[in-house]
N, C-alpha and C. Protein backbone atom coordinates (compact mmCIF):
# COMPACT_ATOMS: atom_id res chain seq x y z
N UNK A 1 0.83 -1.18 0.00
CA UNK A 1 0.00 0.00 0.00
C UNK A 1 0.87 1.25 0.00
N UNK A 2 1.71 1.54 -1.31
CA UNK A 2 2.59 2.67 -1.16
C UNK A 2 1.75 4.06 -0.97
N UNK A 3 0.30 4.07 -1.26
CA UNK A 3 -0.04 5.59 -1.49
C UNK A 3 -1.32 5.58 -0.13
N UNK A 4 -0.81 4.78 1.29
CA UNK A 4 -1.53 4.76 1.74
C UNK A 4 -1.70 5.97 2.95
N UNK A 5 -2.99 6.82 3.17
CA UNK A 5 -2.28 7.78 4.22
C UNK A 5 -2.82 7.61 5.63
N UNK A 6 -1.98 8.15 6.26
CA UNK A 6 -2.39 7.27 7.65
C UNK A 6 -2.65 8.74 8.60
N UNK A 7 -3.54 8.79 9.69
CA UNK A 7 -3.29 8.93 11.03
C UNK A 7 -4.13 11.05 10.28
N UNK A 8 -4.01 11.40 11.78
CA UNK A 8 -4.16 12.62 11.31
C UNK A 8 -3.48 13.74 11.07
N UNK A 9 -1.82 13.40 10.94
CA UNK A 9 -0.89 14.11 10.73
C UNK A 9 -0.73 14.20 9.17
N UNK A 10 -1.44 13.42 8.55
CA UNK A 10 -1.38 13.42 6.80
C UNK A 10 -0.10 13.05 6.35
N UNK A 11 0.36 11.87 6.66
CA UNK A 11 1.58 10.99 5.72
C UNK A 11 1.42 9.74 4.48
N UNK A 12 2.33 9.92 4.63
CA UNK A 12 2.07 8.25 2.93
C UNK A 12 3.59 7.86 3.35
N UNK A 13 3.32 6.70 2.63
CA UNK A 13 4.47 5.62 3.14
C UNK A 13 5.04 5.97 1.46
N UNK A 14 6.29 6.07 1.75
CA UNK A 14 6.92 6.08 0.51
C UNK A 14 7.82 4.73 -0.28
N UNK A 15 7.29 4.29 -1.37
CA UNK A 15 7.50 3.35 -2.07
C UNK A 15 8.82 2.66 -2.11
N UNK A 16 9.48 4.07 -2.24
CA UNK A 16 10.85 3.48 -2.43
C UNK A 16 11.79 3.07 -1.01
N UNK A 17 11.79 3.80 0.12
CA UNK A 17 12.41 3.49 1.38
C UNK A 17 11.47 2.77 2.06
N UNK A 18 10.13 2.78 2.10
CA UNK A 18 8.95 2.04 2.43
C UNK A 18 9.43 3.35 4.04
N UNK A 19 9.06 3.98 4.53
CA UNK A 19 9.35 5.16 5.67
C UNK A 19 8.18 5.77 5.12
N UNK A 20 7.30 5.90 6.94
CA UNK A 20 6.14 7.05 6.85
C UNK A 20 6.80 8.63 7.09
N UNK A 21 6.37 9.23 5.64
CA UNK A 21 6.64 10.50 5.59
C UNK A 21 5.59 11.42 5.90
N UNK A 22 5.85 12.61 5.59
CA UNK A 22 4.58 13.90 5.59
C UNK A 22 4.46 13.90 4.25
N UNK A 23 3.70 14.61 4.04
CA UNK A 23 2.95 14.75 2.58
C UNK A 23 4.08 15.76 1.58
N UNK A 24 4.44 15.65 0.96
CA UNK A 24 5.48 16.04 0.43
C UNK A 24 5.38 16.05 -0.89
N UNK A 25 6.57 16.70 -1.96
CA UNK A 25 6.81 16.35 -3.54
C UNK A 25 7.75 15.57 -3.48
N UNK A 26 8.89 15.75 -2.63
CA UNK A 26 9.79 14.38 -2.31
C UNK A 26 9.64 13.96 -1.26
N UNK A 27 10.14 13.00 -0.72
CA UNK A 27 10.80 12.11 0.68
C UNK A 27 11.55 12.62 0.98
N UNK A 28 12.19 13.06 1.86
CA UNK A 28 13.05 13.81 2.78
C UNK A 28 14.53 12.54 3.12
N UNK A 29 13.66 11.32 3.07
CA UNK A 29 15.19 10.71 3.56
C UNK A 29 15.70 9.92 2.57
N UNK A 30 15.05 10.02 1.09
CA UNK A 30 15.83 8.43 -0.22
C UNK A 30 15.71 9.84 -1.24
N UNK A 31 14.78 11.07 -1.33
CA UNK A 31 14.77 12.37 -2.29
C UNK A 31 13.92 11.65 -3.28
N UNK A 32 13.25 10.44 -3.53
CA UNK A 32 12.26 10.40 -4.84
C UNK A 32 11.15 10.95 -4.37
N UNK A 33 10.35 11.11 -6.08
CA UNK A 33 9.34 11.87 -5.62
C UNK A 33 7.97 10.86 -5.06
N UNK A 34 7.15 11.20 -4.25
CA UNK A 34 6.14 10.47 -3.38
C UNK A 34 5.02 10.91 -4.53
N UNK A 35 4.12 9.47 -4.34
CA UNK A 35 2.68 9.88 -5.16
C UNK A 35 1.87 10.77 -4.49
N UNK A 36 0.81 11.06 -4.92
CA UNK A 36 -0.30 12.06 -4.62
C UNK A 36 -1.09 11.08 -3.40
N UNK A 37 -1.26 11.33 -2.39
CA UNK A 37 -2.35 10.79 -1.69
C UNK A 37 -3.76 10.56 -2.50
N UNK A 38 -4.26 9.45 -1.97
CA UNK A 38 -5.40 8.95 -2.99
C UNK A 38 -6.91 9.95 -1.97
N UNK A 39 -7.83 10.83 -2.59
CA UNK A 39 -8.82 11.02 -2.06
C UNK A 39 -9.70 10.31 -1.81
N UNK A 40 -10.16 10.73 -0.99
CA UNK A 40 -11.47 9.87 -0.09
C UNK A 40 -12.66 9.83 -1.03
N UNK A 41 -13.39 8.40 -0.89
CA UNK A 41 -13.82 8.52 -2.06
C UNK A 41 -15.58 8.07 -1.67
N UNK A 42 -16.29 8.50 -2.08
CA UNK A 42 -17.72 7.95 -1.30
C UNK A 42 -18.53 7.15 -1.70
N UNK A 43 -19.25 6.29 -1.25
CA UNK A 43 -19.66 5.31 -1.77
C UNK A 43 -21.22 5.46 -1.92
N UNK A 44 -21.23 5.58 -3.55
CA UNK A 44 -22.46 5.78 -4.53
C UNK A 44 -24.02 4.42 -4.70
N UNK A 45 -25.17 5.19 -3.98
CA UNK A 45 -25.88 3.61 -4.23
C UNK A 45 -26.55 3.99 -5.63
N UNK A 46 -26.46 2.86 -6.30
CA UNK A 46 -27.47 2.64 -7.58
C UNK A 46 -29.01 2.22 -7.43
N UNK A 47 -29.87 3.12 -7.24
CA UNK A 47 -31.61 2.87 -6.91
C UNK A 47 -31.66 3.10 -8.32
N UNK A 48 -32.84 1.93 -8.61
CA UNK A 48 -34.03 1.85 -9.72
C UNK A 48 -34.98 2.99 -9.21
N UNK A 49 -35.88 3.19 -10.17
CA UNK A 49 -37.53 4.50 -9.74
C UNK A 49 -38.32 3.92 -8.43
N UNK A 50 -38.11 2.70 -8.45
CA UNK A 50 -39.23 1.77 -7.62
C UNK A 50 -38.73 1.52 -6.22
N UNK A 51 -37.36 1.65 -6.12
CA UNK A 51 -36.66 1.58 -4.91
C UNK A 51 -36.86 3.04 -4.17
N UNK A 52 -35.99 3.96 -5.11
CA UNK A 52 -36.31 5.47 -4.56
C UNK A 52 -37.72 5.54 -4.27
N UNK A 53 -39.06 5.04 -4.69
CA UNK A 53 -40.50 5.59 -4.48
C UNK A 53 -40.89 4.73 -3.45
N UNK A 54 -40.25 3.49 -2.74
CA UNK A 54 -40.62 3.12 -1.86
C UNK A 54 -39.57 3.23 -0.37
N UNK A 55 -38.67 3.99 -0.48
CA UNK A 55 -37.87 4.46 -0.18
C UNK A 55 -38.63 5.89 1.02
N UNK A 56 -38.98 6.49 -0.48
CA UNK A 56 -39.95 7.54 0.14
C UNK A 56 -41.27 6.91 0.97
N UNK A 57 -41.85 6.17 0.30
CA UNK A 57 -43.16 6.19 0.86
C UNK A 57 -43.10 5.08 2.18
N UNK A 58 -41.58 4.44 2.74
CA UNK A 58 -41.73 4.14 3.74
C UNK A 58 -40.96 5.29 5.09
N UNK A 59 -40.52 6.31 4.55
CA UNK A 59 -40.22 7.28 5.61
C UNK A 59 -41.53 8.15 5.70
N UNK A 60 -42.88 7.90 4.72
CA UNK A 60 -43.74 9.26 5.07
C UNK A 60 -44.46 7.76 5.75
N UNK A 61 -44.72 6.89 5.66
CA UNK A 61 -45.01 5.97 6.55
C UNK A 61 -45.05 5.99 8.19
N UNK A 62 -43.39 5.90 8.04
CA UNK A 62 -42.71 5.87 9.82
C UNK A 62 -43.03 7.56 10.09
N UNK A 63 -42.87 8.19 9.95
CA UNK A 63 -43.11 9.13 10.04
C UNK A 63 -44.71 9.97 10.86
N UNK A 64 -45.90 9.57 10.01
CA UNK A 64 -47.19 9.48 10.08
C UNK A 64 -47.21 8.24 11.69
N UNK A 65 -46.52 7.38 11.49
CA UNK A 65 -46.78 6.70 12.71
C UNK A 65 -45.88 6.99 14.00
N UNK A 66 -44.85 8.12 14.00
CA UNK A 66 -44.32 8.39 15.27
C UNK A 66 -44.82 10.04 15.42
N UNK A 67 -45.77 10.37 14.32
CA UNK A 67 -46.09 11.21 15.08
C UNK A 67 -47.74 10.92 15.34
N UNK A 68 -48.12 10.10 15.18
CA UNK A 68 -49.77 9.16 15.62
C UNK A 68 -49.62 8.81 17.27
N UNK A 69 -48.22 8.36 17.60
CA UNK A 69 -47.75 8.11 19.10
C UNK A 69 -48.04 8.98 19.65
């Protein structure tokens, strides 16, 4: 996992010395250059029409019934 970043100090392990660095254009201790940290990436759901419409019509559902309580 060379382009992996860790912790909340923002480092990546660099490929070539395998050493957690800071985010950098080079490595400070071998001088190659370090990749780009990979962005965070979010995870997309794929709904059909029929999913999204029952989707909805079971939150106006729960809804209608916690406020019936």
């Amino acid at each position: 996992m060379p382009e992996e970043v860790t912790g909340a100090a923002k480092s990546v392990i660099c490929p070539h010395c395998s050493r957690e660095v800071p985010i950098a254009k080079r490595c400070p201790h071998c001088g190659q250059i370090l990749p780009k940290p990979k962005k965070k990436s979010w995870k997309t759901y794929k709904l059909t029409p029929v999913e999204i419409f029952l989707a909805i019509l079971g939150t106006v559902v729960l809804l209608i019934a916690l406020v019936a309580l």
